[in-house]
C-alpha atoms as a PDB file:
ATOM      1  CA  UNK A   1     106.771 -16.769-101.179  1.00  0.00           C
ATOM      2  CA  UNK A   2     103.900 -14.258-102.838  1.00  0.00           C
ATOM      3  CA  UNK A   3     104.856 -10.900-103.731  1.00  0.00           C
ATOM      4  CA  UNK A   4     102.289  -8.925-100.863  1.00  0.00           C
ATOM      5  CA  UNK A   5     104.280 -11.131 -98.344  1.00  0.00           C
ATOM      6  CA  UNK A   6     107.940 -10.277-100.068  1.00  0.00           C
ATOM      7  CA  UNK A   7     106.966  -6.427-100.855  1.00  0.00           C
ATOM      8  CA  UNK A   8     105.458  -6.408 -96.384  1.00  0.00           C
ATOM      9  CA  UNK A   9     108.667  -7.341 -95.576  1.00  0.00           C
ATOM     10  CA  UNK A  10     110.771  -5.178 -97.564  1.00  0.00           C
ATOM     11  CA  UNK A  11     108.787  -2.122 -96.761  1.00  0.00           C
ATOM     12  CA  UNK A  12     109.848  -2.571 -92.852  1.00  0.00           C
ATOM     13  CA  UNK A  13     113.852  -2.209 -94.145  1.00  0.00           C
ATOM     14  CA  UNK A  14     112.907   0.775 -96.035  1.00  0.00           C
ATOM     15  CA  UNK A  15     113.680   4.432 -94.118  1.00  0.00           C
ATOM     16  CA  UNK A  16     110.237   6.495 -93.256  1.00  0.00           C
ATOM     17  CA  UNK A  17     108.770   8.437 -96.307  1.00  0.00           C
ATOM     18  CA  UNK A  18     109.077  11.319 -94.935  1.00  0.00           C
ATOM     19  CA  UNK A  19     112.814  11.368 -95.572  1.00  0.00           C
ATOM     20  CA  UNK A  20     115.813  10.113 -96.705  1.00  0.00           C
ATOM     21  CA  UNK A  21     116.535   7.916-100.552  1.00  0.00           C
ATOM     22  CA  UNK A  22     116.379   4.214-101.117  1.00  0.00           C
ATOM     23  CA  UNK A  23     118.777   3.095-103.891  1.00  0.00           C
ATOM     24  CA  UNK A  24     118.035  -0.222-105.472  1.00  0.00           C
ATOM     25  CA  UNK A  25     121.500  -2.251-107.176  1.00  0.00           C
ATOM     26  CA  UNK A  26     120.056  -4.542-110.094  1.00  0.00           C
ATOM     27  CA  UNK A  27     122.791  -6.864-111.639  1.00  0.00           C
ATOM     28  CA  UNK A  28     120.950  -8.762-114.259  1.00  0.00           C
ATOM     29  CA  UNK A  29     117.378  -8.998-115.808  1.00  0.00           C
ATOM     30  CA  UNK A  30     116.340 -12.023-117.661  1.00  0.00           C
ATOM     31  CA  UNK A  31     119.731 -13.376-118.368  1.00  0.00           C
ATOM     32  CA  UNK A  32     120.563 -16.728-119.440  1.00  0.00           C
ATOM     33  CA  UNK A  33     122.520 -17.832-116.628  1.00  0.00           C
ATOM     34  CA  UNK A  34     121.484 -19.288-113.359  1.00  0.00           C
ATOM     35  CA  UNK A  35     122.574 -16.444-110.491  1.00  0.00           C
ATOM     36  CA  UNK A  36     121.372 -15.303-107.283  1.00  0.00           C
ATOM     37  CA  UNK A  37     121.358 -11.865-108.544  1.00  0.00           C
ATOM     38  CA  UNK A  38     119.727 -12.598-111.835  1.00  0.00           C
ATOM     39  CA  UNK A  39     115.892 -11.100-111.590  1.00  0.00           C
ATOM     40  CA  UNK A  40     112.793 -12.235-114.228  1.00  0.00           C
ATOM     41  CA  UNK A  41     111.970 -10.097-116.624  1.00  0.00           C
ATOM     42  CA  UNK A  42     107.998 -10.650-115.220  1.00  0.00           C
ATOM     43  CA  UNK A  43     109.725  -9.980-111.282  1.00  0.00           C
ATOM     44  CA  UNK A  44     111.308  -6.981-112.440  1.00  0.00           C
ATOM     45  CA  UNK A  45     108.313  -5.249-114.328  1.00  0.00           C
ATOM     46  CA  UNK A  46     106.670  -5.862-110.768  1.00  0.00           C
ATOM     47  CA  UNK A  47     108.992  -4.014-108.917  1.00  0.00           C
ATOM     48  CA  UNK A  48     109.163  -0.712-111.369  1.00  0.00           C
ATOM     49  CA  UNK A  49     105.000  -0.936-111.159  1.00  0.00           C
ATOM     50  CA  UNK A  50     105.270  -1.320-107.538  1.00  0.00           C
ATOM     51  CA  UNK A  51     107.993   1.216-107.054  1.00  0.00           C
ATOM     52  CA  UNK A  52     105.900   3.962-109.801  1.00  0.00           C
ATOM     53  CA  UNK A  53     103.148   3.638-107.638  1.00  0.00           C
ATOM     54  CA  UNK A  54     104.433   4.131-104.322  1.00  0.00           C
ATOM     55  CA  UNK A  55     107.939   6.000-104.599  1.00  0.00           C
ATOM     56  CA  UNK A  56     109.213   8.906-106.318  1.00  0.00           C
ATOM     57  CA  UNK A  57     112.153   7.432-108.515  1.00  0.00           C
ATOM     58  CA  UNK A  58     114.961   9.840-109.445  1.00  0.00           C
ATOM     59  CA  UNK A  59     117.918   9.889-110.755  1.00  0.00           C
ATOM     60  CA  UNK A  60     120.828   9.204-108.605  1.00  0.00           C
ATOM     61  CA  UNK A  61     122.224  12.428-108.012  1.00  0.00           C
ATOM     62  CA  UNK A  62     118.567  14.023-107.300  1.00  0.00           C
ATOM     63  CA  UNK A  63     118.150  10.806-105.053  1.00  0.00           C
ATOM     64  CA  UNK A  64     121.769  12.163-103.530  1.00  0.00           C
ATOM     65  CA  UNK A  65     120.980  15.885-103.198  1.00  0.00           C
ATOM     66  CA  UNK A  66     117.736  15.196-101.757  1.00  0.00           C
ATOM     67  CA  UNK A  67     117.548  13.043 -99.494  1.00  0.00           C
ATOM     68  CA  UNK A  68     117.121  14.924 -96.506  1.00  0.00           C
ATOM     69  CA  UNK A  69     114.422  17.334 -98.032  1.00  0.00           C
ATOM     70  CA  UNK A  70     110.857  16.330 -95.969  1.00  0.00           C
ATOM     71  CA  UNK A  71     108.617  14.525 -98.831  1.00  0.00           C
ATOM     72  CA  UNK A  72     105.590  12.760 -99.038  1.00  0.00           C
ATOM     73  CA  UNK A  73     106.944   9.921-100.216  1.00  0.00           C
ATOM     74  CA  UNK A  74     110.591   8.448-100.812  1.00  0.00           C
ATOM     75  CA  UNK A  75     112.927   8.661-103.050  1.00  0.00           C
ATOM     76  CA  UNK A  76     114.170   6.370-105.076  1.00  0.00           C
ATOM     77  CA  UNK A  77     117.446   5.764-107.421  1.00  0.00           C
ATOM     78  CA  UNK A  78     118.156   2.559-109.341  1.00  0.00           C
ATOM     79  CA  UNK A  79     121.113   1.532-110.349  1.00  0.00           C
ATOM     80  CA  UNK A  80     122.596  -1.173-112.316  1.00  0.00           C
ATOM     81  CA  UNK A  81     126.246  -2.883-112.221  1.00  0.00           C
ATOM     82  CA  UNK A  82     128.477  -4.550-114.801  1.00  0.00           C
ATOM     83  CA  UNK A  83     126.758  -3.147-117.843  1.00  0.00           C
ATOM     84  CA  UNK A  84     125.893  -6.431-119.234  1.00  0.00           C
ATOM     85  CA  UNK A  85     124.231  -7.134-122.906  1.00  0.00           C
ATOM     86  CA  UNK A  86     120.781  -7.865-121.127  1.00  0.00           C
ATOM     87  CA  UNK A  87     120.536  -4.169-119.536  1.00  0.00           C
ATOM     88  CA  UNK A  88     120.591  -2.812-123.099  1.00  0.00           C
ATOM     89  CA  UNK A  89     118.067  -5.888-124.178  1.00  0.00           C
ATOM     90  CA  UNK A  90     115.442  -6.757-121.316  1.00  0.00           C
ATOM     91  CA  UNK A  91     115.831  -3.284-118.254  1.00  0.00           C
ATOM     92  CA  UNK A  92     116.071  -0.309-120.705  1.00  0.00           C
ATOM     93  CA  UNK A  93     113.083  -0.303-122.842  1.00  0.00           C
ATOM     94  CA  UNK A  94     111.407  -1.721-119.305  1.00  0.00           C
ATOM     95  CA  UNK A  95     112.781   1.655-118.238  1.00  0.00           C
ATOM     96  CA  UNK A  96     112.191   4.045-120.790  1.00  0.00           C
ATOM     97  CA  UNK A  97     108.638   2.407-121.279  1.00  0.00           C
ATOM     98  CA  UNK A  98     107.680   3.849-117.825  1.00  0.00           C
ATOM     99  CA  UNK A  99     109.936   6.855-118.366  1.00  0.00           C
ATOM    100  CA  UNK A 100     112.074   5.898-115.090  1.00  0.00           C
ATOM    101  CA  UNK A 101     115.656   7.278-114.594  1.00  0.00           C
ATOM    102  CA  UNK A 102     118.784   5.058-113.437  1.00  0.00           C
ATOM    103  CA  UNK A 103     122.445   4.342-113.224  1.00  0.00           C
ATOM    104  CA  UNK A 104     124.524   2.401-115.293  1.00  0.00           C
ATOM    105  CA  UNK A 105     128.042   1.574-113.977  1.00  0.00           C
ATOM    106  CA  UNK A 106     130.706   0.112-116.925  1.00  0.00           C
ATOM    107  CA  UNK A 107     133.396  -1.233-115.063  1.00  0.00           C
ATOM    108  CA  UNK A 108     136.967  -0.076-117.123  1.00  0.00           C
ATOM    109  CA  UNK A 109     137.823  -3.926-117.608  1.00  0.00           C
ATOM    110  CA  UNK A 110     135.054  -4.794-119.394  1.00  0.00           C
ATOM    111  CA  UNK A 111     135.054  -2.179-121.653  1.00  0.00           C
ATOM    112  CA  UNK A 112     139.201  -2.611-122.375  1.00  0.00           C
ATOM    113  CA  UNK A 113     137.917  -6.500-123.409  1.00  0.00           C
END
């Protein structure tokens, strides 16, 4: 499937621009392992270009506080689970290269070993 026909769909499960705050849950970025929630590096750039050019992306709590606040466009939080080596490799400098905000969540476990 081409991205125009992937992003047409996905824009019809987002909420109206006007209001409300889309958060987007990113496991993994590039990683060596074969999962369904494993994203390319070149897929993921896509997204952030996409979402830059259409959304307003905020940090979580501004996504949180805001999201009722009429807006020209949506908000926008992202957020990323597990905390795993390849968010500090591959999806932070993607990040901080655009200068977009996000979430990191370090389950206890992992960091106890």
């Amino acid at each position: 499937m081409n991205l125009r026909r992937l992003v047409a769909m996905a824009q019809g499960l987002m909420p109206s621009a006007s209001t409300g705050a889309i958060v987007l849950a990113y496991h993994l970025v590039d990683a060596p392992v074969r999962s369904a929630v494993n994203l390319s590096r070149a897929a993921f750039e896509r997204q952030l270009d996409y979402l830059l050019e259409h959304f307003d992306v905020v940090p979580l709590s501004t996504a949180l506080s805001q999201a009722s606040a009429p807006r020209a466009r949506a908000l926008v939080a992202l957020t990323f689970d597990d905390a795993y080596l390849n968010f500090t490799e591959v999806a932070w400098p993607l990040l901080r290269q655009r200068h977009l905000p996000c979430t990191l969540y370090a389950p206890v476990g992992f960091v106890a070993g």
